[in-house]
Protein backbone atom coordinates (compact mmCIF):
# COMPACT_ATOMS: atom_id res chain seq x y z
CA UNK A 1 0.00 0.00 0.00
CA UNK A 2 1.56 3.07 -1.28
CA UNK A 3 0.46 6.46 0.51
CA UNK A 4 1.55 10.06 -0.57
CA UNK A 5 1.67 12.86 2.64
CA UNK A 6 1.90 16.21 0.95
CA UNK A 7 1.72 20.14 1.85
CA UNK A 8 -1.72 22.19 0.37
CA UNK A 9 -0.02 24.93 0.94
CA UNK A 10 3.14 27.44 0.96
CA UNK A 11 4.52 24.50 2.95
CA UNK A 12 5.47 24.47 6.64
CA UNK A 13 2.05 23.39 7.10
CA UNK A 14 4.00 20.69 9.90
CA UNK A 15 4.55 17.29 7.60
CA UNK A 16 7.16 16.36 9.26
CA UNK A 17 5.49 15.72 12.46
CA UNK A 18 2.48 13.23 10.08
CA UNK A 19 4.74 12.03 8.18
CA UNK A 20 6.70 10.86 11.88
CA UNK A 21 3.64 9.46 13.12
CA UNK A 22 2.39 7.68 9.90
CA UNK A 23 5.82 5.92 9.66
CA UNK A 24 5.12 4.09 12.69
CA UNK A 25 2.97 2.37 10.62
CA UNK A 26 5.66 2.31 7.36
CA UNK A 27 7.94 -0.36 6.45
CA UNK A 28 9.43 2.32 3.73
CA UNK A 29 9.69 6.21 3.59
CA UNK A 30 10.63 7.92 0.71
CA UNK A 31 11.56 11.73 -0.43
CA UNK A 32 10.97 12.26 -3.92
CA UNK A 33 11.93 15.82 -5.00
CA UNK A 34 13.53 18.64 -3.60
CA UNK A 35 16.71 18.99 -1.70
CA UNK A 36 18.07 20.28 1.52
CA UNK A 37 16.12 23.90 0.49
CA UNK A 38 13.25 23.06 3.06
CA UNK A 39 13.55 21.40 6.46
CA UNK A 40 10.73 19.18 8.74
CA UNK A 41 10.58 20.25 12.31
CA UNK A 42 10.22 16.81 13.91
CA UNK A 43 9.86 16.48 17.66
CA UNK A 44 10.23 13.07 19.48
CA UNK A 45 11.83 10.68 22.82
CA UNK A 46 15.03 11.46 20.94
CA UNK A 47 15.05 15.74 20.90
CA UNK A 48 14.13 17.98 18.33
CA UNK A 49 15.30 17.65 14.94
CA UNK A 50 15.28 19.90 11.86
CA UNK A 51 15.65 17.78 8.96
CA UNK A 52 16.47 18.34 5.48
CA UNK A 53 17.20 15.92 3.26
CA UNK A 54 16.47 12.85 4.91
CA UNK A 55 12.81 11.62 5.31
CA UNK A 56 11.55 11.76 8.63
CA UNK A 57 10.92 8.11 9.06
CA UNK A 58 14.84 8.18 10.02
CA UNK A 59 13.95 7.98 13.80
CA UNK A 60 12.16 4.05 13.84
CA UNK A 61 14.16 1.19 13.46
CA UNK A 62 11.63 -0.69 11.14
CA UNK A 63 11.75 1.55 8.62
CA UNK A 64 13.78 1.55 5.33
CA UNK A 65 14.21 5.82 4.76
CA UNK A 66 14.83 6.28 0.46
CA UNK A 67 16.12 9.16 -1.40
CA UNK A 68 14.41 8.79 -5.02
CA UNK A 69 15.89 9.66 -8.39
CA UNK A 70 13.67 12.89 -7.64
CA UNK A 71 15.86 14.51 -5.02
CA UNK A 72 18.62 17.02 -5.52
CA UNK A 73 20.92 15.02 -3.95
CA UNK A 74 23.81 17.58 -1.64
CA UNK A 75 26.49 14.21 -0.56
CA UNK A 76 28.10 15.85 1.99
CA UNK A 77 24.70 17.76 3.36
CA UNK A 78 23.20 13.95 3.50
CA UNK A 79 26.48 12.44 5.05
CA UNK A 80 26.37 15.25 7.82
CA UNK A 81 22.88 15.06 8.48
CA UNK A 82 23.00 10.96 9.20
CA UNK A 83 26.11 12.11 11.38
CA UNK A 84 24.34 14.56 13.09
CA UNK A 85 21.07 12.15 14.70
CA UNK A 86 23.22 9.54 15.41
CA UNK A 87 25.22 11.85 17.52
CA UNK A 88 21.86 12.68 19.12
CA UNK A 89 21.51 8.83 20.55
CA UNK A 90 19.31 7.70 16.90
CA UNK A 91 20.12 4.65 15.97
CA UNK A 92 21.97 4.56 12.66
CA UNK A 93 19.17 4.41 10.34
CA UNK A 94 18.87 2.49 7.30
CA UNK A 95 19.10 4.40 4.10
CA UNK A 96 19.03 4.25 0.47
CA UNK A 97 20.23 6.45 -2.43
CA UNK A 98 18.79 6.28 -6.17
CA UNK A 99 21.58 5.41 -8.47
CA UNK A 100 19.33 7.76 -10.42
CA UNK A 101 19.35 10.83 -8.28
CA UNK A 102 21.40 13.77 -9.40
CA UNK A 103 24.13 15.26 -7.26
CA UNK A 104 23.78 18.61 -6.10
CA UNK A 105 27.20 20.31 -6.97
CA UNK A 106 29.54 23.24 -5.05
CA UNK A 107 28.52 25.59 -7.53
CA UNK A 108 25.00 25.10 -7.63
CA UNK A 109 25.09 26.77 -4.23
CA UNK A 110 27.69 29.36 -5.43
CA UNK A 111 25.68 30.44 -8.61
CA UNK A 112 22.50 30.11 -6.42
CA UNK A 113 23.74 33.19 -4.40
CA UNK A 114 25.45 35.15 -7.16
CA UNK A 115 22.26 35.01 -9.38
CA UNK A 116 20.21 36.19 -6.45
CA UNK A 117 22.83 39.01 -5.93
CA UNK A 118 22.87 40.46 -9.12
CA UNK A 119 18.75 40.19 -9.30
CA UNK A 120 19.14 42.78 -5.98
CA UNK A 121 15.73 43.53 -5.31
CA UNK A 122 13.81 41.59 -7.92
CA UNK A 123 15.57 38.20 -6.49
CA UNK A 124 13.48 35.53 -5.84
CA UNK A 125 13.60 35.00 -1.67
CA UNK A 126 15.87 31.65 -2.84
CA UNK A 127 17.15 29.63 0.58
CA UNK A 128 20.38 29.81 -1.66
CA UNK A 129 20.73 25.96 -1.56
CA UNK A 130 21.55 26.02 -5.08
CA UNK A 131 17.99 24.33 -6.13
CA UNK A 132 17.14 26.07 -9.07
CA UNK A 133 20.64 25.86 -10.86
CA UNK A 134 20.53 22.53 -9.86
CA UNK A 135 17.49 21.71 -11.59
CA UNK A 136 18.03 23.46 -14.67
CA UNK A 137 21.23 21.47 -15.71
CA UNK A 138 19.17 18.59 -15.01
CA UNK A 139 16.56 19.43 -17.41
CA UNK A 140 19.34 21.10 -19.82
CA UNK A 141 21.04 17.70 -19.54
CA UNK A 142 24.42 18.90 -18.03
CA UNK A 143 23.38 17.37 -14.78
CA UNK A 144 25.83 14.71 -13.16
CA UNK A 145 24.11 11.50 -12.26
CA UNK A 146 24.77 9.78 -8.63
CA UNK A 147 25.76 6.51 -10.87
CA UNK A 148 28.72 8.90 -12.96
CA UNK A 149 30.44 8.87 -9.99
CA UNK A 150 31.34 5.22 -10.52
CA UNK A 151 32.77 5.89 -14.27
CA UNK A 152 36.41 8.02 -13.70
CA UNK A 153 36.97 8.24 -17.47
CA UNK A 154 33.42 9.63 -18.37
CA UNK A 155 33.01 11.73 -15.33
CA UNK A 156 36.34 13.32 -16.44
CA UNK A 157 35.43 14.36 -19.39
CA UNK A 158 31.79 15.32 -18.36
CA UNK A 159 33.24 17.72 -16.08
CA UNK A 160 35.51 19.29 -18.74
CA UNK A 161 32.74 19.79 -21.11
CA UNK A 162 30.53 21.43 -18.30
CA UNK A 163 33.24 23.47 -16.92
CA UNK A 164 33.33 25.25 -20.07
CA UNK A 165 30.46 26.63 -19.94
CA UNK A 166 30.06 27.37 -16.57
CA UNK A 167 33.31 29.18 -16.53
CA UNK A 168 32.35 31.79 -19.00
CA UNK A 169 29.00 33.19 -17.23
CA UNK A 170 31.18 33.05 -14.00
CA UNK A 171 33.74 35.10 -15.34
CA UNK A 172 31.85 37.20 -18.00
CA UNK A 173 28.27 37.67 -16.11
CA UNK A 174 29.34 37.27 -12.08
CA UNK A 175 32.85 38.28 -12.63
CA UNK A 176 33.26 35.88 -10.00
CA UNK A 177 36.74 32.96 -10.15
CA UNK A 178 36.42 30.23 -12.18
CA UNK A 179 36.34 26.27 -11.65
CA UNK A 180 39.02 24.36 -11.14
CA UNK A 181 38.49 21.14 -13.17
CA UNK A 182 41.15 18.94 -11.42
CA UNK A 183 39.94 20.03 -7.38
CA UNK A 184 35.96 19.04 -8.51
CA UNK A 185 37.17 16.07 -9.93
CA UNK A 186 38.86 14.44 -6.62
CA UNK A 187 35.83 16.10 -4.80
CA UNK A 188 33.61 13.97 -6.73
CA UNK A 189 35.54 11.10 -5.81
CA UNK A 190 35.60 11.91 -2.31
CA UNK A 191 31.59 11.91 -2.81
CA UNK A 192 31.35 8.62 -4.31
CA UNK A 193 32.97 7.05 -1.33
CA UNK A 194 30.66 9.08 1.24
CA UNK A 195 27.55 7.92 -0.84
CA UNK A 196 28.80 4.02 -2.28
CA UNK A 197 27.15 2.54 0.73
CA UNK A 198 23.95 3.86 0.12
CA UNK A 199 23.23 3.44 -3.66
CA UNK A 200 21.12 0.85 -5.41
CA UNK A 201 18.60 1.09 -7.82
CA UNK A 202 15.54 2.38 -5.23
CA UNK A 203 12.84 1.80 -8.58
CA UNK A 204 13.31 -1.95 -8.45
CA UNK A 205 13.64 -2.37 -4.79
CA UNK A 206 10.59 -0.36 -4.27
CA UNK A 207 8.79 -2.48 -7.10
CA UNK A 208 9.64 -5.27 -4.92
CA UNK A 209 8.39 -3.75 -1.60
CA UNK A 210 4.81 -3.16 -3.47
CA UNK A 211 4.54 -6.64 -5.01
CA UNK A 212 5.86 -8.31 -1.31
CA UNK A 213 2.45 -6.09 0.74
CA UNK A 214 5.15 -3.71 2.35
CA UNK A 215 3.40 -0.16 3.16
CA UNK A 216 5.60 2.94 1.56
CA UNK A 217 5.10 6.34 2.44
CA UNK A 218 6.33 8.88 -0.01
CA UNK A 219 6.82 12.42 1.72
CA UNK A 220 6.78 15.46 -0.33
CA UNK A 221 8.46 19.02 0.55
CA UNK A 222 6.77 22.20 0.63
CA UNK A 223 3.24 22.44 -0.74
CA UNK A 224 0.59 22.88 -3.16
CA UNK A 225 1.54 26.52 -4.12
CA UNK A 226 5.27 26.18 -4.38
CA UNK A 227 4.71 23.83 -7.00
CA UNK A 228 6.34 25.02 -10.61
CA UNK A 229 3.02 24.57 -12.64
CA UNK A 230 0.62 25.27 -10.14
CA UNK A 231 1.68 27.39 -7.85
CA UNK A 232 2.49 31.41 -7.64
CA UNK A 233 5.00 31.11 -10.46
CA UNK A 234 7.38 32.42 -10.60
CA UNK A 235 7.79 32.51 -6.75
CA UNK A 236 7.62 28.68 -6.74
CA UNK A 237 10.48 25.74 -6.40
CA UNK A 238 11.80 23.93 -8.86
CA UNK A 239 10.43 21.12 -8.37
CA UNK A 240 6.72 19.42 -8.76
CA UNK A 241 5.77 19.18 -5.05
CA UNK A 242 2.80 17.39 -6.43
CA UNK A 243 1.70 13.47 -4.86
CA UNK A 244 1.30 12.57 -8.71
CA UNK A 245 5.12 13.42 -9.00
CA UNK A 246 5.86 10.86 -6.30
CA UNK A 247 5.24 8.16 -8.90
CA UNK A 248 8.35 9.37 -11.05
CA UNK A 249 10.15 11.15 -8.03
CA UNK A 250 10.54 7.54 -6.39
CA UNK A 251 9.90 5.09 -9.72
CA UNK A 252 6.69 3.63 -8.90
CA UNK A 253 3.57 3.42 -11.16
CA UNK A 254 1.26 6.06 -10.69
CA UNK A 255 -1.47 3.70 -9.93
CA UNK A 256 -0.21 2.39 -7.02
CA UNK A 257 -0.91 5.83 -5.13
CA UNK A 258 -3.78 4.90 -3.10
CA UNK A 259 -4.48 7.34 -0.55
CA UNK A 260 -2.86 11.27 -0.34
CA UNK A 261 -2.91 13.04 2.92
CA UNK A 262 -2.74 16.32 2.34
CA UNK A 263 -1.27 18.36 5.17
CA UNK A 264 -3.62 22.08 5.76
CA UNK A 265 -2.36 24.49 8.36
CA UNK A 266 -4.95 25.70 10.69
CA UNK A 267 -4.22 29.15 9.48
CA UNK A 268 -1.87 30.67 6.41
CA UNK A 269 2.11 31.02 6.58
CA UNK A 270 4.44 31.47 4.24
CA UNK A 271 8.50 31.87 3.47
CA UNK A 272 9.76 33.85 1.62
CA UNK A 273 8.18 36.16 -1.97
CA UNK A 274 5.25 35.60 -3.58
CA UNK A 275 1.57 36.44 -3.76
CA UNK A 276 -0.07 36.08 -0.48
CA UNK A 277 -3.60 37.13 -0.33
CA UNK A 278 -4.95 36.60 3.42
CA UNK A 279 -1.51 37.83 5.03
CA UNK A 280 -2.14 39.86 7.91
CA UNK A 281 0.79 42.45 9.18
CA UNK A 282 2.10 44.66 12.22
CA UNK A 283 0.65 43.53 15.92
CA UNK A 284 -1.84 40.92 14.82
CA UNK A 285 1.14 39.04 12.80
CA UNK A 286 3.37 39.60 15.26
CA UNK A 287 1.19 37.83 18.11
CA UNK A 288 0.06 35.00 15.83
CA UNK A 289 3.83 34.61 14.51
CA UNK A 290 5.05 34.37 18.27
CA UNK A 291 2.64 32.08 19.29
CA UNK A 292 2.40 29.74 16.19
CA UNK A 293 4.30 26.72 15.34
CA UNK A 294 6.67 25.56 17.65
CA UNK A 295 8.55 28.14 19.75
CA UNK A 296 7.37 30.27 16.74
CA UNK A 297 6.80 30.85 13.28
CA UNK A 298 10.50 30.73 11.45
CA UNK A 299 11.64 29.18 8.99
CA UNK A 300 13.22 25.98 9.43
CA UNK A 301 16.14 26.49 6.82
CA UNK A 302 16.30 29.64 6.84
CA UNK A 303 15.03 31.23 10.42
CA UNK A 304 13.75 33.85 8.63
CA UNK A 305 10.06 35.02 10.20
CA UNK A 306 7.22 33.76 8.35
CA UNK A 307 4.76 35.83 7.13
CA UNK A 308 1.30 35.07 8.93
CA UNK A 309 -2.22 35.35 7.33
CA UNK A 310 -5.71 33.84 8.77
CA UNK A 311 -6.81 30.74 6.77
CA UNK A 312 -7.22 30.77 3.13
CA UNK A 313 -10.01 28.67 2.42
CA UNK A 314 -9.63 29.62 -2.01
CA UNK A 315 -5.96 28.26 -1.67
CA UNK A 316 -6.50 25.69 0.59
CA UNK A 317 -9.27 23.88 -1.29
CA UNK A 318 -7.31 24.34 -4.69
CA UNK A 319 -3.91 22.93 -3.03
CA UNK A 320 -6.11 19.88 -1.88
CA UNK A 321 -7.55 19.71 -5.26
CA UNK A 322 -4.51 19.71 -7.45
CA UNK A 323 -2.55 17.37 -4.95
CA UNK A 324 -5.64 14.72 -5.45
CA UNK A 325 -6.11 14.87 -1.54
CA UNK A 326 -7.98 11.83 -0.21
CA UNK A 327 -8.12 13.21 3.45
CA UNK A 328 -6.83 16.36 5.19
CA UNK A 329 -4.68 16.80 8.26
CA UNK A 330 -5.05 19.90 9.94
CA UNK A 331 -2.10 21.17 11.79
CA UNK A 332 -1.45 23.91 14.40
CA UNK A 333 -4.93 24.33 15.64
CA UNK A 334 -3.68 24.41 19.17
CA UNK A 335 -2.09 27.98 18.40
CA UNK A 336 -5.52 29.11 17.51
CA UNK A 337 -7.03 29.32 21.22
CA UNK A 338 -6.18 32.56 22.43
CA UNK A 339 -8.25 34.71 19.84
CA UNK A 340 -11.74 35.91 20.29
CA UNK A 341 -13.15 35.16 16.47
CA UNK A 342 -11.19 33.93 13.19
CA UNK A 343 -11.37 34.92 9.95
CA UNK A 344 -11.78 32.65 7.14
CA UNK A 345 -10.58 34.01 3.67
CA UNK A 346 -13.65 32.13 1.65
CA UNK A 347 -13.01 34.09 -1.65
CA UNK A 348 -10.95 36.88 -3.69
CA UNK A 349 -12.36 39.78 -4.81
CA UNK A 350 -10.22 40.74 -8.61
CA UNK A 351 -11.12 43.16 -10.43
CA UNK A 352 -14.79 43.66 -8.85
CA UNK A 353 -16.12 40.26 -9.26
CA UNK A 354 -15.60 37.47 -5.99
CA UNK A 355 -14.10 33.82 -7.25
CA UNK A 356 -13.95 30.65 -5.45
CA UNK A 357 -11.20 29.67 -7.64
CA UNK A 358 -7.58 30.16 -7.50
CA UNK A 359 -6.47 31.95 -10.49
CA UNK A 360 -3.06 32.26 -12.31
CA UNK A 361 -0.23 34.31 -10.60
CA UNK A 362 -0.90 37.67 -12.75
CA UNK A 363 -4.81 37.91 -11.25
CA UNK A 364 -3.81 36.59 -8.01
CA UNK A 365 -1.58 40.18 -7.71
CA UNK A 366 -4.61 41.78 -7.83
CA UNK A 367 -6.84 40.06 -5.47
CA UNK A 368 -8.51 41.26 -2.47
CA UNK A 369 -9.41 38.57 0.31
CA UNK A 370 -13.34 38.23 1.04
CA UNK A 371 -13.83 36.62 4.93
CA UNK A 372 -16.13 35.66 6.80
CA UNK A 373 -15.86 35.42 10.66
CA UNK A 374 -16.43 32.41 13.42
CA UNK A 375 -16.35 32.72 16.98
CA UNK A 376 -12.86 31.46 18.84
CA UNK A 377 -12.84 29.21 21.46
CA UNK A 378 -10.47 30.91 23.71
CA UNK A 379 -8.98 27.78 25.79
CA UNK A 380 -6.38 25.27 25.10
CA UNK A 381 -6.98 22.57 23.28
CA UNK A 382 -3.24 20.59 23.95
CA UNK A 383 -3.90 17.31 25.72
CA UNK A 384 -7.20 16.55 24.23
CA UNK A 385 -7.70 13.09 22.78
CA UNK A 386 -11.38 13.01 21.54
CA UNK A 387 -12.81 14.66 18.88
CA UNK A 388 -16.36 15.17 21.12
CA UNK A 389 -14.54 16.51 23.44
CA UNK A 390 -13.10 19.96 21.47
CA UNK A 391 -15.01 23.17 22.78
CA UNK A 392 -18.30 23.27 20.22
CA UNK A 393 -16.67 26.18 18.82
CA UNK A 394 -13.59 24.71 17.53
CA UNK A 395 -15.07 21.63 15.94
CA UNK A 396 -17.47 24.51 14.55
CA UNK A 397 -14.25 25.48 13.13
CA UNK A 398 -12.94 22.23 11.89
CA UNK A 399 -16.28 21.41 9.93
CA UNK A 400 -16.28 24.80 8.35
CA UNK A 401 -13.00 24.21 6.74
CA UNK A 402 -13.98 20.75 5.91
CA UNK A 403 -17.04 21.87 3.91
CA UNK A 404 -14.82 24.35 1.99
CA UNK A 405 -12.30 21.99 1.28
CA UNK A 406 -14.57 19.29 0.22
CA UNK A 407 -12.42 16.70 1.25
CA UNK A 408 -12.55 14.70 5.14
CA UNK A 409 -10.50 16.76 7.96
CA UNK A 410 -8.99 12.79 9.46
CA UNK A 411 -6.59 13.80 11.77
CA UNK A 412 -6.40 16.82 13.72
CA UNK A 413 -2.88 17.87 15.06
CA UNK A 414 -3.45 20.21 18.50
CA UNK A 415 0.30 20.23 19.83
CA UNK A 416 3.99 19.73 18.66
CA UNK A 417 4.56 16.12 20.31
CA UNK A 418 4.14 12.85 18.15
CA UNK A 419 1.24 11.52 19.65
CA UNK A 420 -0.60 14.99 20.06
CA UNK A 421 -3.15 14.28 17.31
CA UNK A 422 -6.64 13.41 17.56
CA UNK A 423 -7.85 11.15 14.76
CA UNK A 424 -11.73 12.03 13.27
């Protein structure tokens, strides 16, 4: 059985701590795109743990964690980060690497940040992991392969041919020094021995998994509107952050996707640029931003302070939509106790006229949000273990954003801690 957990959302809508709790029931976990751009904030017995790269299944000892052919793959970020846990008392978990995936290289990072300074202020709020650089020599082909590594003659010459052309926009556009062909050739090496115990081909052995009953979880990074097709473009990753990309991010048939939980924050955050219609500002952000998440609303990568807004039912029901959501886990509502009433962004007002629907990035600019407002609750909800048992007003709440959603609200997250959930 093959299950999909996914953000509806600008991500950080709190998939990590799901995705921990749904691979107690996992024999596999699997990342399938992205890189180390976006982090889970997982807490358990063991600490708390920002991860990056590696899927947050890491902490169990029955579980298998994969990175698919999907994933920019950063060695060294991946080899620290395994470090790093079992430092922390984690057992060392078991791990594979697609002999698929493509390596994330020094100077993605490097023309990551140069490319973001020359934009100045028309950059694009990158976590400067060197995603999108990365990505585009995939698709332009001048990507290197995690298998390459194994090949010393070809991987020479690959590196050569690619130098070339990197070297004149560093020198010509960043005026920035060039690369030295010889010292990323022995780094390479040193990368295929930090990764050679790790690689197989994850397609097959996943094929395996399905045909031998095993349950898989693929986990997805960020959300709905990150997503390069159907999010705020251009403000998006590069990446599909879609569920239906999980079938080519990890190598499985698309068919064997059964059920997608799609991860909805109780109200709206967001890192970094982009269009943003229910974002609230000065005090009232402030006060929701101090109180959300855990010990507050930053970004996990980054730190930097996430920009707050009050629940955006238009996005929200779209992200489910386009993610193919088969039930919804709403996160955070916990931080939601100490207000009075809550406002519900139910539709944009562009250009006179008030949509349900989430429109393309250029329209979206112009949008004003249209809310309606529901009485808060004002105690705290931490602790509870019953739905029945949720002050009337809350579940009020819950069932509201079910209805606009028009998908089942399943789980209900009201704290931080693994088992702080309360299943519907």
């Amino acid at each position: 059985m093959v299950k999909a957990i996914v953000g509806a959302n600008w991500g950080d809508e709190g998939k990590g701590k799901i995705t921990d709790m749904l691979g107690q029931e996992s024999d596999i976990i699997v990342r399938f795109q992205g890189g180390s751009n976006a982090g889970h904030t997982i807490i358990n017995n063991y600490g708390k743990f920002a991860l990056h790269l590696l899927p947050s299944g890491v902490f169990y000892d029955h579980t298998t964690s994969i990175i698919g052919n999907g994933v920019a793959l950063n060695i060294p970020y991946l080899f620290n980060e395994i470090k790093s846990i079992v430092e922390k008392g984690v057992p060392t978990p078991k791990i594979l690497v697609s002999d698929r995936a493509q390596i994330l290289m020094p100077y993605h990072i490097l023309f990551d940040q140069y490319e973001e300074e020359r934009l100045g202020g028309k950059s694009f709020g990158s976590t400067k992991s060197g995603i999108a650089p990365f990505y585009s020599d995939k698709y332009a082909k001048i990507g290197f392969q995690v298998s390459e590594l194994f090949d010393e003659v070809t991987l020479k010459d690959k590196i050569s041919r690619v130098c070339e052309q990197k070297n004149v926009i560093l020198e010509h556009l960043y005026h920035k020094p060039k690369i030295n062909e010889e010292e990323l050739f022995n780094l390479l090496l040193e990368y295929k021995q930090m990764v050679e115990p790790y690689v197989c081909d994850t397609s097959a052995f996943l094929n395996d998994a399905i045909k031998a009953g095993k349950n898989i979880l693929l986990e997805g990074q960020l959300g709905s509107l990150k997503d390069p097709d159907f999010g705020i473009y251009p403000m998006v990753t590069s990446s599909s952050t879609l569920a239906a990309y999980g079938a080519i991010g990890a190598g499985i048939p698309p068919y064997e996707i059964k059920n997608i939980i799609t991860v909805v924050k109780a109200y709206s955050s967001a890192v970094g640029a982009g269009e943003f219609v229910s974002e609230i500002f000065g005090e009232e952000a402030d006060e929701l931003r101090r109180r959300g998440g855990d010990g507050g609303e930053y970004g996990a990568t980054t730190g930097r302070p996430r920009r707050m807004g009050w629940f955006d039912a238009v996005a929200s029901r779209y992200g489910c939509r386009i993610q193919g959501a088969t039930e919804v886990a709403l996160t955070v509502l916990d931080v939601l106790g100490y207000l009075d009433e809550l406002s519900i962004c139910i539709g944009y007002e562009i250009d006179g006229k008030v949509t349900r629907d989430f429109p393309t990035t250029v329209q979206l600019a112009k949008a004003k949000p249209v809310y309606t407002k529901l009485p808060g609750w004002k105690q705290e909800i931490r602790g509870i273990k019953n739905y029945e048992e949720l002050p009337e007003n809350c579940r009020k709440y819950i069932e509201f954003i079910e209805k606009e959603l028009e998908v089942p609200v399943t789980l209900v997250s009201n704290g931080p801690g693994r088992d702080e959930i309360i299943r519907r």
